[in-house]
N, C-alpha and C. Protein backbone atom coordinates (compact mmCIF):
# COMPACT_ATOMS: atom_id res chain seq x y z
N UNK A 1 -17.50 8.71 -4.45
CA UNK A 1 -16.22 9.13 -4.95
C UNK A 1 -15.15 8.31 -4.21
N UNK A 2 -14.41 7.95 -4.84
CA UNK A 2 -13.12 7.39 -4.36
C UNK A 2 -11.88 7.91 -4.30
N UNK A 3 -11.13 7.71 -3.61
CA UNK A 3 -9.59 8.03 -3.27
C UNK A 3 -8.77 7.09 -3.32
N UNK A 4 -8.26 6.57 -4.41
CA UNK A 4 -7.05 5.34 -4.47
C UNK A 4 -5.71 5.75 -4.82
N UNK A 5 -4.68 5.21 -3.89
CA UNK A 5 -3.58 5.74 -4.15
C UNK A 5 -2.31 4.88 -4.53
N UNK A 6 -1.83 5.43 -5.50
CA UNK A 6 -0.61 4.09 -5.92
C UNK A 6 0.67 4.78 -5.28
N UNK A 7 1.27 3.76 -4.50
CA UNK A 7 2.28 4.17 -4.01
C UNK A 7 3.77 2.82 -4.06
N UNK A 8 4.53 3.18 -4.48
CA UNK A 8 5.52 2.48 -4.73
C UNK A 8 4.86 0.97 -6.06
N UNK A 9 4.33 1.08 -6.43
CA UNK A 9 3.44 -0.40 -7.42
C UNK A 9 2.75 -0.79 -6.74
N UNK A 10 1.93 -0.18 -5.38
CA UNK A 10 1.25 -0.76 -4.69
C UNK A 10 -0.05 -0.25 -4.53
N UNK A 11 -1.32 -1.22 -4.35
CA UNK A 11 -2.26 0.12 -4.68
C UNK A 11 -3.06 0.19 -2.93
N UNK A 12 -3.45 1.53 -2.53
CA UNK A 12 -3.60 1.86 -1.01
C UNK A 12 -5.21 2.28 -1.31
N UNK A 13 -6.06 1.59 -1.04
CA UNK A 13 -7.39 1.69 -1.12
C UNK A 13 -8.30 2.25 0.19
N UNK A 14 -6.98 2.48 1.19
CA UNK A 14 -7.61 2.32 2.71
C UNK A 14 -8.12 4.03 2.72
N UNK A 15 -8.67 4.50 1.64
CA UNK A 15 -8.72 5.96 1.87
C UNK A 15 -10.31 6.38 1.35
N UNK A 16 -11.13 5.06 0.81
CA UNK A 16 -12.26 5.52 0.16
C UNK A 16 -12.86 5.73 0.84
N UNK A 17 -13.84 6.80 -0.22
CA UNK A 17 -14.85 7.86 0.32
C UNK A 17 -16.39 7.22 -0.38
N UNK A 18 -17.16 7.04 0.39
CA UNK A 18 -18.91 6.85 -0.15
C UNK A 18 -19.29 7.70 0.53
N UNK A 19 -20.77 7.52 -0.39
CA UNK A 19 -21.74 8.67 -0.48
C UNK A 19 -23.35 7.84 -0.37
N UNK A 20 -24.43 8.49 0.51
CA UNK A 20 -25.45 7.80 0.23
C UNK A 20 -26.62 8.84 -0.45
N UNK A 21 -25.70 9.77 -1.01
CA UNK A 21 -26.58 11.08 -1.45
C UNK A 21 -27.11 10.10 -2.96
N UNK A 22 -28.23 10.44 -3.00
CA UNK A 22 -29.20 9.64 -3.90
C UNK A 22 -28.63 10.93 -5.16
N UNK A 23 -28.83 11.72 -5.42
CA UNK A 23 -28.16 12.35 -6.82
C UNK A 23 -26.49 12.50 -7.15
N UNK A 24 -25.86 12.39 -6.35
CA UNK A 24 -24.24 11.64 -6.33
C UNK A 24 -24.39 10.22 -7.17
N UNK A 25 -25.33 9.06 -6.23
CA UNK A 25 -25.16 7.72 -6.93
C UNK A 25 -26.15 7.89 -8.47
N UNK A 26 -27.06 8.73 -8.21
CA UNK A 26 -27.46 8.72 -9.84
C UNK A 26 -26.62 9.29 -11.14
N UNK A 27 -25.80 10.62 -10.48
CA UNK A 27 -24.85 10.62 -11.16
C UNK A 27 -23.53 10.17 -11.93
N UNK A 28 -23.22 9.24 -10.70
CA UNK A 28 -21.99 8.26 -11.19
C UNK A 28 -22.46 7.22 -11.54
N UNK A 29 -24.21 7.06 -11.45
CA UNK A 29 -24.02 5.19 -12.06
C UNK A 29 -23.90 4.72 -13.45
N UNK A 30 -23.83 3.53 -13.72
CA UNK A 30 -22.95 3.54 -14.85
C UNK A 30 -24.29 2.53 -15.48
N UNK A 31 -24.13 2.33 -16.75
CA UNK A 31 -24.76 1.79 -17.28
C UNK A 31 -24.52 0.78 -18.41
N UNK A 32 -25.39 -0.45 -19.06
CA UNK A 32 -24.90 -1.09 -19.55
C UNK A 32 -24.73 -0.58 -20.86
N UNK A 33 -23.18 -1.17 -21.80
CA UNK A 33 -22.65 -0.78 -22.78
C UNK A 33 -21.17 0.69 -22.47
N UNK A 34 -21.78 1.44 -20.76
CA UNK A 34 -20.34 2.39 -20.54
C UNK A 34 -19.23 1.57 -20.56
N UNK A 35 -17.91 1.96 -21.17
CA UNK A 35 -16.74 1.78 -21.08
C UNK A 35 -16.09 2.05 -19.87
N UNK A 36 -15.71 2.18 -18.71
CA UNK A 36 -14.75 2.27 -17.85
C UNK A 36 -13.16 1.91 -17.92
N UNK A 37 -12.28 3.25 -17.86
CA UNK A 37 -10.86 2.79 -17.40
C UNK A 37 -10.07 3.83 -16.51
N UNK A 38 -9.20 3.47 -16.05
CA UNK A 38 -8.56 4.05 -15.15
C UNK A 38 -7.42 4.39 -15.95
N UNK A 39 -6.70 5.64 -16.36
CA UNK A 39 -5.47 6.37 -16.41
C UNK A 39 -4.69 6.06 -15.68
N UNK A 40 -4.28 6.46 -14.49
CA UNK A 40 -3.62 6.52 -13.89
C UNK A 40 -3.10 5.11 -13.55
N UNK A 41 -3.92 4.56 -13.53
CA UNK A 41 -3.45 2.40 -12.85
C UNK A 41 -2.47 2.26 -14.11
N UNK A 42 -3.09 2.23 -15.12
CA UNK A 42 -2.53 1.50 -16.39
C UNK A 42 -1.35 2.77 -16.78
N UNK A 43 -1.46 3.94 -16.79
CA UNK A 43 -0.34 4.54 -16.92
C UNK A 43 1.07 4.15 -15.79
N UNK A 44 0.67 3.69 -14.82
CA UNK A 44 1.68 3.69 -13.81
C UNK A 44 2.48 2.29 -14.55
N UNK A 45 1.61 1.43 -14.25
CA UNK A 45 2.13 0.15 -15.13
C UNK A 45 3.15 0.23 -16.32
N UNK A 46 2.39 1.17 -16.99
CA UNK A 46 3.35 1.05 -18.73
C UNK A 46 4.49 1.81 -17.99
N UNK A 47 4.33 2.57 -17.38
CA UNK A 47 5.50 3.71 -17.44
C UNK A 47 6.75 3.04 -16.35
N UNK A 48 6.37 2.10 -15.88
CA UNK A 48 7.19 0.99 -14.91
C UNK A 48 7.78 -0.05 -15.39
N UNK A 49 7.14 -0.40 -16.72
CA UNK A 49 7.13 -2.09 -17.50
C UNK A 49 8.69 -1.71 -17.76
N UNK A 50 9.36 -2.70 -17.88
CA UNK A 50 10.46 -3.01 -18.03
C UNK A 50 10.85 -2.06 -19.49
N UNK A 51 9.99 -2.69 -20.39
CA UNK A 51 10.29 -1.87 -22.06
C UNK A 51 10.45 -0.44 -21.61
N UNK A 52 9.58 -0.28 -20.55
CA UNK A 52 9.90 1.68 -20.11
C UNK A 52 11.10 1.78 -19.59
N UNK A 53 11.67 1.09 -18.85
CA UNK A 53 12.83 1.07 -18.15
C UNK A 53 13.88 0.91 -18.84
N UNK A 54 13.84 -0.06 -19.83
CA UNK A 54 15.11 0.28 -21.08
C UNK A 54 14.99 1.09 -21.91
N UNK A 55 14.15 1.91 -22.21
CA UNK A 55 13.98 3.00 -22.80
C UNK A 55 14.86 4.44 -22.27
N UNK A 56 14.23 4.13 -20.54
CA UNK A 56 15.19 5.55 -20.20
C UNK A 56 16.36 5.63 -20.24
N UNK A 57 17.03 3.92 -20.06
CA UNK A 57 18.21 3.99 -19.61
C UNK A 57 18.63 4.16 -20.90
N UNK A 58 18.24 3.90 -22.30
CA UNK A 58 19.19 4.72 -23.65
C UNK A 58 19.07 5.96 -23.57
N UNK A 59 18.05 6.24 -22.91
CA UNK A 59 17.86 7.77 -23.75
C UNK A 59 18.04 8.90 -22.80
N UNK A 60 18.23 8.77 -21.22
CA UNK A 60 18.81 9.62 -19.99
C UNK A 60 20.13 10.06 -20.15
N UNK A 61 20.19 11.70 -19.33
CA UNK A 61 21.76 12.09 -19.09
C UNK A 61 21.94 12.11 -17.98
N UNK A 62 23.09 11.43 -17.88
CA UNK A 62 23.46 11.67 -16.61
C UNK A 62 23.71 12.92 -15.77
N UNK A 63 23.33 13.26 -14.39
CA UNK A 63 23.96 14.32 -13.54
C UNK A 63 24.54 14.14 -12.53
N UNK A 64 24.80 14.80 -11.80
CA UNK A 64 25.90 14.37 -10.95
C UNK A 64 25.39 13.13 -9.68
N UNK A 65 24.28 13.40 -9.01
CA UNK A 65 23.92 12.76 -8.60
C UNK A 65 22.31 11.90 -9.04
N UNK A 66 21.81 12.49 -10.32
CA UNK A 66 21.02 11.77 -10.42
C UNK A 66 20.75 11.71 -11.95
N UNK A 67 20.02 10.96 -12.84
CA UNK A 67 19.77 11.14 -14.34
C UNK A 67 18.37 11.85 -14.76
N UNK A 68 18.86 12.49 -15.47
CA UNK A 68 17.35 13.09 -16.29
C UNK A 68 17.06 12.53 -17.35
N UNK A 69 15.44 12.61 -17.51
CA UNK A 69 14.76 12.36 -19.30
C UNK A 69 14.06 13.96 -19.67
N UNK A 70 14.23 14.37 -20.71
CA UNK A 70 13.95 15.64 -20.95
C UNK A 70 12.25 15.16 -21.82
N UNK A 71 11.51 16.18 -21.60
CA UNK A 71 10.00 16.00 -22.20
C UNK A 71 9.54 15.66 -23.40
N UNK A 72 10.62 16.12 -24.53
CA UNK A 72 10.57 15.29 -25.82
C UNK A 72 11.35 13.58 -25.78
N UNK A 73 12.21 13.01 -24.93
CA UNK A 73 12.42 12.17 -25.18
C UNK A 73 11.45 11.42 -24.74
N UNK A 74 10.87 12.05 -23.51
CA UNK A 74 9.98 10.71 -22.63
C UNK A 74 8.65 11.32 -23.65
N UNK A 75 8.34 12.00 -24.30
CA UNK A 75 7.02 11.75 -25.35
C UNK A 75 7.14 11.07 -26.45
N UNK A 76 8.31 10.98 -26.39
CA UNK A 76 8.37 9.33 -27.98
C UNK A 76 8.88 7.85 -27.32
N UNK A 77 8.12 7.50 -26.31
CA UNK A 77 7.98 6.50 -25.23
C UNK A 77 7.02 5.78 -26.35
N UNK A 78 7.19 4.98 -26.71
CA UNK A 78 5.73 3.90 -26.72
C UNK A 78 5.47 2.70 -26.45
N UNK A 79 4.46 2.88 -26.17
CA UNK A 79 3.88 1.84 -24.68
C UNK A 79 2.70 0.95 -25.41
N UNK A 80 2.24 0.10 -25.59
CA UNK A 80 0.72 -0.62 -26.13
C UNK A 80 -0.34 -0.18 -25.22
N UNK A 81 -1.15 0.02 -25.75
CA UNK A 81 -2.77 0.45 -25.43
C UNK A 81 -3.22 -0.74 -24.55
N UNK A 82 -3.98 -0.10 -23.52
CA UNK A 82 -4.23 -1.38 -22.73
C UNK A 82 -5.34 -2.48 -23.65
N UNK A 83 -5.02 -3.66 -23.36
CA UNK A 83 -6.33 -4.14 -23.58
C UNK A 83 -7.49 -4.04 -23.58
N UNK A 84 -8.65 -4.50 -24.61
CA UNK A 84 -10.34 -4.06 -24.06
C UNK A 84 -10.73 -4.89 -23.45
């Protein structure tokens, strides 16, 4: 199992966890034809990409000291599907 952490666009790997438990690695191993992707990497990305960034700035209100996006605006965000 791993622990990777994105912090500021940066990614902090200094936290992983292994295992030499023989039904752990049979469980997670992967095989040929599995798909693998990560959520969270590629979500951080889109939701950072510039196109996201002019998005909020049309569609945020301002407050006094800081701006909000309310949950229906930031769910009609669209972003491209990562690549296969």
């Amino acid at each position: 199992m791993a622990r990777v952490i994105i912090l500021y666009g940066n990614i902090d790997c200094s936290d992983l966890l292994y295992t030499s438990d023989e039904n752990e690695i049979e469980k997670y191993m992967r095989n040929p034809g599995d798909v693998l992707f990560n959520r969270t990497k590629y979500l951080n990305y889109a939701l950072n990409s510039q196109h996201a960034k002019d998005y909020y700035n049309r569609v945020k209100s301002d407050g006094v000291n800081q701006s909000n996006i309310n949950a229906q605006k930031l769910g009609r965000l669209k972003y491209p599907s990562p690549p296969i």
